[in-house]
C-alpha atoms as a PDB file:
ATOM      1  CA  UNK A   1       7.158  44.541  61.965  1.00  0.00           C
ATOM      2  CA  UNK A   2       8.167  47.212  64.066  1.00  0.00           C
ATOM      3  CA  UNK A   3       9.377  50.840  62.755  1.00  0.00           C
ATOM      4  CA  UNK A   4      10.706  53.102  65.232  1.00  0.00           C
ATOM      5  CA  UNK A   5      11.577  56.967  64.694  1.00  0.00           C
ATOM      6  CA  UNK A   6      13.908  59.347  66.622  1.00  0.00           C
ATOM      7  CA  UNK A   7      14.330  62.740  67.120  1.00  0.00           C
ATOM      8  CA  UNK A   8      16.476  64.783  69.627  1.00  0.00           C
ATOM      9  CA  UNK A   9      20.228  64.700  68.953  1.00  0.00           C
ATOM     10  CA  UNK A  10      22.100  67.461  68.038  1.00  0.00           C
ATOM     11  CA  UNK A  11      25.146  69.450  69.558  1.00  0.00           C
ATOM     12  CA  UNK A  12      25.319  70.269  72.919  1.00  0.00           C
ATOM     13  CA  UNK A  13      28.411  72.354  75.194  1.00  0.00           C
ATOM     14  CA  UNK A  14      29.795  69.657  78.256  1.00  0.00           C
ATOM     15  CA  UNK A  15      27.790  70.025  80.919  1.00  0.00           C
ATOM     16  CA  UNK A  16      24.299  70.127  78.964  1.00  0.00           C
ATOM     17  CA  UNK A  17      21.541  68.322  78.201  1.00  0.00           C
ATOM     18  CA  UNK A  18      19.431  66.625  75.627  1.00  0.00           C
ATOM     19  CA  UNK A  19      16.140  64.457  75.532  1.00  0.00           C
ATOM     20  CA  UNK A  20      15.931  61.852  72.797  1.00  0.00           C
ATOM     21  CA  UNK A  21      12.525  60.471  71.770  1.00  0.00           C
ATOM     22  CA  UNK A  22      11.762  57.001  69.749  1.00  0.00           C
ATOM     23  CA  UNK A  23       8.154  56.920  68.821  1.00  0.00           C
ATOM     24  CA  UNK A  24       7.351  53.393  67.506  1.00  0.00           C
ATOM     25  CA  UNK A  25       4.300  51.799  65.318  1.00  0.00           C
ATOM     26  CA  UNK A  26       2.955  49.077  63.875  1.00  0.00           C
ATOM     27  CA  UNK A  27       3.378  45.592  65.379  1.00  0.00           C
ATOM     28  CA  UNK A  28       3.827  47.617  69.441  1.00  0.00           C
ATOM     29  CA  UNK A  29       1.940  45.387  71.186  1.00  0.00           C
ATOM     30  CA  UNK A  30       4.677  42.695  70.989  1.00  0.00           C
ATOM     31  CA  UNK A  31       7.378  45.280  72.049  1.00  0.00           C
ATOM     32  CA  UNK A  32       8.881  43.947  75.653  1.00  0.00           C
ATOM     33  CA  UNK A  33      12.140  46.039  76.044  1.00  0.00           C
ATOM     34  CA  UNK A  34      12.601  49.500  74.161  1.00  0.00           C
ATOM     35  CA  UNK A  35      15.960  51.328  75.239  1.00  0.00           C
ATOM     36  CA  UNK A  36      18.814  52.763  73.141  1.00  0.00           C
ATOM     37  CA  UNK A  37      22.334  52.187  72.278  1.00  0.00           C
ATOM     38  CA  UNK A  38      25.306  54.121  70.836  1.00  0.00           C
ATOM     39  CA  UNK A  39      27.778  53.652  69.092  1.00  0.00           C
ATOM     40  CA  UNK A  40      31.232  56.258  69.013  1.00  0.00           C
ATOM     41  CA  UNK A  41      33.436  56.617  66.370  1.00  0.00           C
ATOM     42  CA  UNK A  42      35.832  53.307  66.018  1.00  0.00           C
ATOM     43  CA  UNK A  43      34.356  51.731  69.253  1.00  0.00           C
ATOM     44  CA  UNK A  44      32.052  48.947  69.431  1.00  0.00           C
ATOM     45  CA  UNK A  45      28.014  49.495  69.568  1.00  0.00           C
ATOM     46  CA  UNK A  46      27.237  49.444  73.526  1.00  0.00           C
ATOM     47  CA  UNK A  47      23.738  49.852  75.359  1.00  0.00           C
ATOM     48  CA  UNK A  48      23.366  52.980  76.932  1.00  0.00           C
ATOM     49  CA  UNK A  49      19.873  52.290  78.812  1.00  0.00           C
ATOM     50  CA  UNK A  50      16.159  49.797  78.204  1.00  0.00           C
ATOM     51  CA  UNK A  51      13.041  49.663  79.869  1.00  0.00           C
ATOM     52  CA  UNK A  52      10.574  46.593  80.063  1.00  0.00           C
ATOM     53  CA  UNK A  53       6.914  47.492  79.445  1.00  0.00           C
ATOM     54  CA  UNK A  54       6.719  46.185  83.160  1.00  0.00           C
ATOM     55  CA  UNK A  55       9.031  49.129  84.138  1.00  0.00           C
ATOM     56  CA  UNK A  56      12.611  48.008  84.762  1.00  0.00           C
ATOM     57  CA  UNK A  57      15.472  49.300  83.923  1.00  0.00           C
ATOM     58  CA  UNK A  58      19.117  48.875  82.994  1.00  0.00           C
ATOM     59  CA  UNK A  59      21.721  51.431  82.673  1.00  0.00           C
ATOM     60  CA  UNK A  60      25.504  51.232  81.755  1.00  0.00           C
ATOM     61  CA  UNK A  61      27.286  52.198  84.287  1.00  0.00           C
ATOM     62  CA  UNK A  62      29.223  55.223  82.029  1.00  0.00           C
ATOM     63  CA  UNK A  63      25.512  56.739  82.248  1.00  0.00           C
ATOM     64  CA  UNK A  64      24.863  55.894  85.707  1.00  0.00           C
ATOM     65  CA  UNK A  65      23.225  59.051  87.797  1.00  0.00           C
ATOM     66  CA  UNK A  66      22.892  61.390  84.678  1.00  0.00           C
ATOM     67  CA  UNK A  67      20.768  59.948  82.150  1.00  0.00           C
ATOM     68  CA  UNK A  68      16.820  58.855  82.575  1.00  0.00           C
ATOM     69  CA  UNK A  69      15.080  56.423  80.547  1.00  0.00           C
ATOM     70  CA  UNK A  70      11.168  56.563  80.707  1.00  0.00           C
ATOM     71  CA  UNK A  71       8.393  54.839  78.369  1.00  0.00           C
ATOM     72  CA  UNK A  72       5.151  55.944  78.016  1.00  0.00           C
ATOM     73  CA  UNK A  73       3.163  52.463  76.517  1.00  0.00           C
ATOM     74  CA  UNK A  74       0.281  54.901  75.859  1.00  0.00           C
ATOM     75  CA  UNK A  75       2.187  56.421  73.281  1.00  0.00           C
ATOM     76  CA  UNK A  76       4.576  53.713  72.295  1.00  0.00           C
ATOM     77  CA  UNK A  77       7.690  56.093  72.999  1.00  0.00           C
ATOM     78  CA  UNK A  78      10.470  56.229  74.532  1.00  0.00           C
ATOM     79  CA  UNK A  79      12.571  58.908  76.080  1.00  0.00           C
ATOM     80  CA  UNK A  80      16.277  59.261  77.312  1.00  0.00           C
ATOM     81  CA  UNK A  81      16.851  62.364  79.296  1.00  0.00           C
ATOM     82  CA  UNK A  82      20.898  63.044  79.185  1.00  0.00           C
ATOM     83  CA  UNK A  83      21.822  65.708  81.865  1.00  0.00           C
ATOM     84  CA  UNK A  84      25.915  66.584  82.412  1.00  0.00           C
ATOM     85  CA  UNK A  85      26.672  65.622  78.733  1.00  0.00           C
ATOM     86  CA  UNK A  86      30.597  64.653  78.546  1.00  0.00           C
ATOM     87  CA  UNK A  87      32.629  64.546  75.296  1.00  0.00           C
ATOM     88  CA  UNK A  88      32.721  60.575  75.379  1.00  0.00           C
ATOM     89  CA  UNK A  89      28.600  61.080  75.268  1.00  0.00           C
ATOM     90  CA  UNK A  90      29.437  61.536  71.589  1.00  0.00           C
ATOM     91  CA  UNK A  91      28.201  59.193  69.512  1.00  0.00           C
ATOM     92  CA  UNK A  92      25.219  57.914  67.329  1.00  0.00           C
ATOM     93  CA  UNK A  93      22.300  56.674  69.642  1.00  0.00           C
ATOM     94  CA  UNK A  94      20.203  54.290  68.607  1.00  0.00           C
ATOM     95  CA  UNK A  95      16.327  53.496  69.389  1.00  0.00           C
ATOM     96  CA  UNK A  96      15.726  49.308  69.756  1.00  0.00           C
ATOM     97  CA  UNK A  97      12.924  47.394  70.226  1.00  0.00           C
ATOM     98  CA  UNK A  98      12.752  43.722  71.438  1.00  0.00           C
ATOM     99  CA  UNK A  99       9.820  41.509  70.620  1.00  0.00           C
ATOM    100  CA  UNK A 100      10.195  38.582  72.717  1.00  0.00           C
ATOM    101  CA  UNK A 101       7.657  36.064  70.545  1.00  0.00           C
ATOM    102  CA  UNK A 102       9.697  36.611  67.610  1.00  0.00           C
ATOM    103  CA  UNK A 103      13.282  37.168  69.081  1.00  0.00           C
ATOM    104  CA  UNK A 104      13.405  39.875  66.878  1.00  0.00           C
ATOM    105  CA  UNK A 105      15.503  43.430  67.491  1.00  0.00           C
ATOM    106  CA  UNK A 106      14.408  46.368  65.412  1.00  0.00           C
ATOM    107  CA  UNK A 107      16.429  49.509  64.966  1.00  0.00           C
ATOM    108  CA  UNK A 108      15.859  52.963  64.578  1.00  0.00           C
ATOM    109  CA  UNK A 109      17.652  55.176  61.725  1.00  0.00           C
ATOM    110  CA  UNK A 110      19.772  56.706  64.490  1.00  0.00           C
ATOM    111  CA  UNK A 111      20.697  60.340  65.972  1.00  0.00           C
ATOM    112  CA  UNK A 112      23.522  62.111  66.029  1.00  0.00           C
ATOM    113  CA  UNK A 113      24.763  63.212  69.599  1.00  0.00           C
ATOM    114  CA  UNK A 114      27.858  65.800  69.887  1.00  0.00           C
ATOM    115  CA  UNK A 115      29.228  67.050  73.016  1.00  0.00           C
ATOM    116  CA  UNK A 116      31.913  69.606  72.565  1.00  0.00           C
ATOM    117  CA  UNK A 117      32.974  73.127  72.882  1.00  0.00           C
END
């Protein structure tokens, strides 16, 4: 088992930024992809960015060139750095974890991410 925490979201003006966190424990050394998804009001759940434990990367391409995913296996967290926040940024973001021996997807509790004036 794998339980994963967030913390970061909030309300930010367009234009701003924010830096998410997902600390994870118990069953870590298993963990192959961390990353996070969101998921706007009345739209489907879509991946924003993951990261391997071997270091690569995926981004949607909405998220392209303004937000950063980084890991830091040390500490079992990940981190997604969103610079030039945009109204359609809003949405619930989601910490995962993928353990590849088990096929198994675990979920954080979520954060809440506003842009808006």
């Amino acid at each position: 088992q794998v339980r994963l925490v967030e913390s970061g979201g909030g309300l930010v003006q367009p234009g701003g930024s924010l830096r998410l966190s997902c600390a994870a424990s118990g069953s870590v050394l298993n963990i192959r992809t961390m990353g996070w998804y969101r998921q706007a009001p009345g739209k489907q759940r879509e991946l924003a960015a993951s990261i391997t434990n071997a270091g690569y990367i995926n981004y949607a391409d909405s998220v392209k060139g303004r937000f950063t995913i980084s890991r830091d296996n040390a500490k079992n967290t990940v981190y997604l750095q969103a610079n030039n926040l945009k109204p359609e940024d809003t949405a619930v973001y989601y910490c995962y974890a993928f353990v590849a021996i088990t096929s198994a997807n675990y979920w954080g509790q979520g954060t809440q991410v506003t842009v808006s004036s």
